[in-house]
N, C-alpha and C. Protein backbone atom coordinates (compact mmCIF):
# COMPACT_ATOMS: atom_id res chain seq x y z
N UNK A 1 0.85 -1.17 0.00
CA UNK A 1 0.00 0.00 0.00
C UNK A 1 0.90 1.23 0.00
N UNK A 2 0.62 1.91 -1.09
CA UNK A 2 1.09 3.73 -0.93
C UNK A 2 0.31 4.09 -0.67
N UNK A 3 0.82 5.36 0.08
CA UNK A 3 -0.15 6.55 1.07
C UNK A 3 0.70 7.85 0.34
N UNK A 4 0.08 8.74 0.27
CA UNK A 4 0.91 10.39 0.02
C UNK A 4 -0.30 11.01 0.79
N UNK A 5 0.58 12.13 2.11
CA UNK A 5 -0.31 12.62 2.64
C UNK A 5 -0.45 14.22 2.07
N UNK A 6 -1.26 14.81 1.97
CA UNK A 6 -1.37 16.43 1.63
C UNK A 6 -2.23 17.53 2.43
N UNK A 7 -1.35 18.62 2.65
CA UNK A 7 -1.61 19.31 3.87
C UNK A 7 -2.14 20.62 3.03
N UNK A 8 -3.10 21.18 3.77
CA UNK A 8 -3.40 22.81 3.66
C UNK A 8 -4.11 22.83 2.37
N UNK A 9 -4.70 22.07 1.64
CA UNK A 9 -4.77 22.03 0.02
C UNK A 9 -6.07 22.81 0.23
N UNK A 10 -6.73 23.76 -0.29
CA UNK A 10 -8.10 24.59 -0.32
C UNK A 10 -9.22 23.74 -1.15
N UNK A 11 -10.27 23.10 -0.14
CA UNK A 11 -11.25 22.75 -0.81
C UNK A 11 -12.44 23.94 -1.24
N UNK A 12 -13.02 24.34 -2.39
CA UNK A 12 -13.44 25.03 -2.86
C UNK A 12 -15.09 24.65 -1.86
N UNK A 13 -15.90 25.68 -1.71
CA UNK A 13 -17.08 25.40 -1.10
C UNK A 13 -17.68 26.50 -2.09
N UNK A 14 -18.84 26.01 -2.53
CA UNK A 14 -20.06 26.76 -3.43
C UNK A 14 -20.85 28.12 -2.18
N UNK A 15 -20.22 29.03 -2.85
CA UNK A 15 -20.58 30.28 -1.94
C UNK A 15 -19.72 30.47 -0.38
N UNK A 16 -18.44 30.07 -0.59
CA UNK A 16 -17.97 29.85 0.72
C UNK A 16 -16.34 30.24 0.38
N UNK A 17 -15.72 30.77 1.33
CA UNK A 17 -13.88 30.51 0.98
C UNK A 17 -13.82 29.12 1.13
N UNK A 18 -12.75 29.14 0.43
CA UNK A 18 -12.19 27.85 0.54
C UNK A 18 -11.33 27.74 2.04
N UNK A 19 -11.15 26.62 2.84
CA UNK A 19 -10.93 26.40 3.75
C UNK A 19 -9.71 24.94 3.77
N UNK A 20 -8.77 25.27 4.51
CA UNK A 20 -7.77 24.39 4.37
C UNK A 20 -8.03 23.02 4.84
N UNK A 21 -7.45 22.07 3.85
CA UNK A 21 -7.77 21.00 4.66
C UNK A 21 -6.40 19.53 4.68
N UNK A 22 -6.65 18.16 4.62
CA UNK A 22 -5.81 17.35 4.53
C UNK A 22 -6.56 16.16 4.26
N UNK A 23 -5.89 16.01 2.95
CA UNK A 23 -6.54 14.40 2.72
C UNK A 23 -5.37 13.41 2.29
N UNK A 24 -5.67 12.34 2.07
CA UNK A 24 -4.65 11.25 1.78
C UNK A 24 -5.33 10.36 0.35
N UNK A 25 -4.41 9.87 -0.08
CA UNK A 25 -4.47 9.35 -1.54
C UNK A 25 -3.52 7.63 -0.96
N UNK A 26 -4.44 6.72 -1.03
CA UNK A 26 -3.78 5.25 -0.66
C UNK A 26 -3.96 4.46 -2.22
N UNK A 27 -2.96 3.83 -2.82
CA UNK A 27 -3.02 2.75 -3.42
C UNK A 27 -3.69 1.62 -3.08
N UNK A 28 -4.26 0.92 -2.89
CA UNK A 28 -4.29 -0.83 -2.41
C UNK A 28 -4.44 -1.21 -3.40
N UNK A 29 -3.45 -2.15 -4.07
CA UNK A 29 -4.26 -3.56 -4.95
C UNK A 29 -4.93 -2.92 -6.20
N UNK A 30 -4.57 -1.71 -6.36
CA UNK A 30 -4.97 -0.89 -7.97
C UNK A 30 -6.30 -0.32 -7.34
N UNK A 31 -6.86 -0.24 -6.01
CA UNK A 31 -7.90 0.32 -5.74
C UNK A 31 -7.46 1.00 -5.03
N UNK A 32 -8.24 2.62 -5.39
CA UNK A 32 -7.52 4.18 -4.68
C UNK A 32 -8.39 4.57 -3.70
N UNK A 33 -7.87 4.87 -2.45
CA UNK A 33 -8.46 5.33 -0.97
C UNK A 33 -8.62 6.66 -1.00
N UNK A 34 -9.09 7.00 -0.73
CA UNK A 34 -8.46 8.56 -0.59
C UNK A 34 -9.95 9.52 1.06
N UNK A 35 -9.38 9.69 1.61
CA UNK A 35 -9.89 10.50 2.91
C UNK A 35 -9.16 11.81 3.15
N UNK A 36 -10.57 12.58 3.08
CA UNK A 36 -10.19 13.68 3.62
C UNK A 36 -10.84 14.43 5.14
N UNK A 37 -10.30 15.17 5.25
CA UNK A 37 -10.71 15.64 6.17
C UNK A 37 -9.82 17.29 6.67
N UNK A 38 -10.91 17.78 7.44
CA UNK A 38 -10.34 19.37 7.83
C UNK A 38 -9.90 19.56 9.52
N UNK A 39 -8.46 19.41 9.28
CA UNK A 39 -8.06 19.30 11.42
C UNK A 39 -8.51 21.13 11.34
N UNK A 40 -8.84 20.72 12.69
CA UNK A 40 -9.12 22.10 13.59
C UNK A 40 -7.67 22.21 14.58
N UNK A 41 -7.32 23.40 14.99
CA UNK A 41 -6.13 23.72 15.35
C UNK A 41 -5.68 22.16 16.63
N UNK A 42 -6.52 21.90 17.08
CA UNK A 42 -6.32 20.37 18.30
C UNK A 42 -5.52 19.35 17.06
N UNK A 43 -6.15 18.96 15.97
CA UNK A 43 -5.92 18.31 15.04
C UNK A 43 -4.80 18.50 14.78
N UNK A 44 -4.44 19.57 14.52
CA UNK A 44 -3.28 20.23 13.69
C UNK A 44 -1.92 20.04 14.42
N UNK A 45 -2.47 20.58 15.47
CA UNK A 45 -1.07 19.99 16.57
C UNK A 45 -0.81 18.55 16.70
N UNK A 46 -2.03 17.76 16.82
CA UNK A 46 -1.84 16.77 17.22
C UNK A 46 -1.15 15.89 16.12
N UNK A 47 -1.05 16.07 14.69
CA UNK A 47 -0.35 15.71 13.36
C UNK A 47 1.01 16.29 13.53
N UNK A 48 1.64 17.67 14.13
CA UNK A 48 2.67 17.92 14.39
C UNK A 48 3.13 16.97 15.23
N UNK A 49 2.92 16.71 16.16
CA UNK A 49 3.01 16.28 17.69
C UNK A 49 4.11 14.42 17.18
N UNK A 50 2.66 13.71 16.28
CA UNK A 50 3.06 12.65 16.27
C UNK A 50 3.75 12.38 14.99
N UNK A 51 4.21 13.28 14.03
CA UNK A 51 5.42 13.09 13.28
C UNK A 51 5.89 13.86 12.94
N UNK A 52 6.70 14.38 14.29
CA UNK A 52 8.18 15.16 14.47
C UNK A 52 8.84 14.31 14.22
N UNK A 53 8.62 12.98 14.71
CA UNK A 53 10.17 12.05 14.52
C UNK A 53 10.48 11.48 13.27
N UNK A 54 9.00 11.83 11.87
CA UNK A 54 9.69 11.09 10.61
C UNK A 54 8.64 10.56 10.48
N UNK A 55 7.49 10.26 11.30
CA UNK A 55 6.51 9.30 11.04
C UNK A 55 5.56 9.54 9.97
N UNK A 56 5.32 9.52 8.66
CA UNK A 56 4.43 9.67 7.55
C UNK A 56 2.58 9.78 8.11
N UNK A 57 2.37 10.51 7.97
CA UNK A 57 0.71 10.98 8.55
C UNK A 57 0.30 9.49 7.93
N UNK A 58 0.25 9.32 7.22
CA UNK A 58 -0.87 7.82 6.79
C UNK A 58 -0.51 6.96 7.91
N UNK A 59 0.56 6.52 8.31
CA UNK A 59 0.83 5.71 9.40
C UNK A 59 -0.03 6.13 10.77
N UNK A 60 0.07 8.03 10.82
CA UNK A 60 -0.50 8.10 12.27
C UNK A 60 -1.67 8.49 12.05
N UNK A 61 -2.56 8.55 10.96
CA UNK A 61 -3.93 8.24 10.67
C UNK A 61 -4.03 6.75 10.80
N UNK A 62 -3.75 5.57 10.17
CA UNK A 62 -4.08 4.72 10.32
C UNK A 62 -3.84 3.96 11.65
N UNK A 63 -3.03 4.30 12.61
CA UNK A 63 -2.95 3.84 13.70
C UNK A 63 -4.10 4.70 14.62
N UNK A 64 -4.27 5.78 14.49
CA UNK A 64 -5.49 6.59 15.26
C UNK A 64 -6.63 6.03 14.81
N UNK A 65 -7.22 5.52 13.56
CA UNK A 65 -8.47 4.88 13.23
C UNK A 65 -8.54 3.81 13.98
N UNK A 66 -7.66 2.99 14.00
CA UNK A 66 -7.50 1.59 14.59
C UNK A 66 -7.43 1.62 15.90
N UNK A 67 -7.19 2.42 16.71
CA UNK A 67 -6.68 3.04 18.44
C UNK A 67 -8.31 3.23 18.47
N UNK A 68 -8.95 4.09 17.64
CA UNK A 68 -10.05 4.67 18.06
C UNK A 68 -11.04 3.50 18.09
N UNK A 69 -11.28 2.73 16.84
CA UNK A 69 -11.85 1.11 16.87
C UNK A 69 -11.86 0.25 17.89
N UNK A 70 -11.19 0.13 18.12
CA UNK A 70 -10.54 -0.60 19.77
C UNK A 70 -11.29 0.06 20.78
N UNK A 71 -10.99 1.31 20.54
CA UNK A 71 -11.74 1.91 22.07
C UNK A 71 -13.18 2.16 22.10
N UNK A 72 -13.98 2.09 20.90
CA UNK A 72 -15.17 1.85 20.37
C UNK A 72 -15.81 1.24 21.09
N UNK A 73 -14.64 -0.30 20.43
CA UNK A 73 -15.57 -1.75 20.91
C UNK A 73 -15.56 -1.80 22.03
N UNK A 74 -13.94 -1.41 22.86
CA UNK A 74 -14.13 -1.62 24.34
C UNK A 74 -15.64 -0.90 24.68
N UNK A 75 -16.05 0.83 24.35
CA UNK A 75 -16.44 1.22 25.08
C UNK A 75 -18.07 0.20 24.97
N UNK A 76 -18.34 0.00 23.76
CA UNK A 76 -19.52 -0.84 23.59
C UNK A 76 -20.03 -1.86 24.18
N UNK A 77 -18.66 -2.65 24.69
CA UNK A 77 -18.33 -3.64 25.11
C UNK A 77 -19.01 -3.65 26.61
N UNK A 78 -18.31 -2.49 27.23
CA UNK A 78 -18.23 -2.06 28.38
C UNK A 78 -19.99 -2.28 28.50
N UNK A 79 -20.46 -1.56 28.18
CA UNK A 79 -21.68 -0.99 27.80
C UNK A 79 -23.09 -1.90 28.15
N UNK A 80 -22.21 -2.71 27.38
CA UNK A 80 -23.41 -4.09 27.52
C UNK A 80 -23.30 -4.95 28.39
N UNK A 81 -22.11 -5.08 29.23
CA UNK A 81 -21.50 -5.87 30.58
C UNK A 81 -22.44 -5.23 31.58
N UNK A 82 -22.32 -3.86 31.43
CA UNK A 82 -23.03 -2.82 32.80
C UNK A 82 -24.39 -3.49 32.47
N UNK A 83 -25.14 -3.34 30.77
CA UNK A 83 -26.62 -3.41 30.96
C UNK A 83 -26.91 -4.92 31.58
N UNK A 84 -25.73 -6.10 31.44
CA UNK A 84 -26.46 -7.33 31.31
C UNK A 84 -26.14 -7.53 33.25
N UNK A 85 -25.15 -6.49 33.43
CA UNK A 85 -25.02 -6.57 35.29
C UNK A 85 -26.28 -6.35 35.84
N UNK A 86 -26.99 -5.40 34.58
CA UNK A 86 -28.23 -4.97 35.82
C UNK A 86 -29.47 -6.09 35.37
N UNK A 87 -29.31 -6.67 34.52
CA UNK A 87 -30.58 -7.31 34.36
C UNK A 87 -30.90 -8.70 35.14
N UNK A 88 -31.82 -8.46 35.73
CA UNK A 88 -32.20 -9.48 36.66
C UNK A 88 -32.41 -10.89 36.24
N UNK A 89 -33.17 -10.66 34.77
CA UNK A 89 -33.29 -12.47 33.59
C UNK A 89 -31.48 -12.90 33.92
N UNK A 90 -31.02 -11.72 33.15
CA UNK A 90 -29.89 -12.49 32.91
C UNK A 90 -28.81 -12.77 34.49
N UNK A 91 -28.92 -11.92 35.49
CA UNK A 91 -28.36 -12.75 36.63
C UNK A 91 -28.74 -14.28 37.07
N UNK A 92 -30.10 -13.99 36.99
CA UNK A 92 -30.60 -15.08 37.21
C UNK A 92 -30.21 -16.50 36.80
N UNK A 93 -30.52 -16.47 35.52
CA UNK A 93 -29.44 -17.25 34.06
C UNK A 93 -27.97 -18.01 34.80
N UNK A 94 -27.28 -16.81 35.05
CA UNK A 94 -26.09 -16.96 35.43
C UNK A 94 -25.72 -17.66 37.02
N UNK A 95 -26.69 -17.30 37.89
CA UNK A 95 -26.78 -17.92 39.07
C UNK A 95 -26.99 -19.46 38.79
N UNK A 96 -27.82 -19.70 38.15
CA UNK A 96 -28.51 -21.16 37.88
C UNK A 96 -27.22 -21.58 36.62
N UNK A 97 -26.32 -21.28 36.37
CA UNK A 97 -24.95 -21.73 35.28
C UNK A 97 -24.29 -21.96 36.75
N UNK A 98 -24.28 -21.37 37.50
CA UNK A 98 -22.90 -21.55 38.51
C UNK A 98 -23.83 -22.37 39.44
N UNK A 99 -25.18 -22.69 39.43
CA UNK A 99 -25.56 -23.91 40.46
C UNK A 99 -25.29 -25.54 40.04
N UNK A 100 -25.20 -25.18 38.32
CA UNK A 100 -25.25 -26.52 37.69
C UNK A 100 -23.73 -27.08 37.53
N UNK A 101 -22.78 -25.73 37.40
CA UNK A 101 -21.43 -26.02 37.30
C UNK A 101 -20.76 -26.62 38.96
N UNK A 102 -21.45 -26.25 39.84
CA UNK A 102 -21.13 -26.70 40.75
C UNK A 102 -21.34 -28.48 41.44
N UNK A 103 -22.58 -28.73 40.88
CA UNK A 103 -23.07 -30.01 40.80
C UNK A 103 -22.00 -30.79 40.02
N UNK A 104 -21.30 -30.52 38.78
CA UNK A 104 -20.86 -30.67 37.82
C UNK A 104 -19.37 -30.94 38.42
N UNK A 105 -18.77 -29.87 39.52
CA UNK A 105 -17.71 -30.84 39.47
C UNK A 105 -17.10 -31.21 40.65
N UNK A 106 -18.28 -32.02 41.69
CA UNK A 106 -18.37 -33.03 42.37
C UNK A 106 -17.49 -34.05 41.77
N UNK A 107 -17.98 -33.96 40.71
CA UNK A 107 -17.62 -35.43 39.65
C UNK A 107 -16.05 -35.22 39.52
């Protein structure tokens, strides 16, 4: 996969200045990616921030999509642990799994 990242480029808006933005252009497999998007000054730093040392923005876009995914699912995850803590069917469920597992290993 090639990535070329591009900074500040003016997207034209119908009745509007144009406003700076950053998008990326990916190769895969002869099929072309391309995302854009407009950082707000938080953004902007935060693209300075994480490649001062050399690191190519496609890398620290694609690791921030994937960071953010993760923390998604965790939070989703999370989410549904709390709802199924509170539900009484499903304690219940679970009480009567740990009465049968207990019978279970007598044996």
């Amino acid at each position: 996969m090639r990535c070329s990242a591009h900074f500040d480029s003016p997207i034209p808006r119908k009745g509007r200045a144009s406003s700076p933005a950053s998008y990326m252009t990916c190769d895969t497999d002869g099929m072309t990616a391309t995302i854009t998007f407009r950082p707000d000054d938080d953004a902007r730093l935060a693209l300075e921030e994480l490649t001062a040392d050399g690191t190519p923005v496609s890398v620290v876009v694609r690791d921030a999509l994937v960071q953010a995914a993760a923390r998604h699912a965790r939070d989703r995850l999370r989410r549904e642990v709390e709802g199924l803590a509170h539900d009484p069917l499903d304690r219940a469920e679970a009480a009567q799994v740990l009465r049968d597992m207990e019978y279970l290993r007598a044996w």
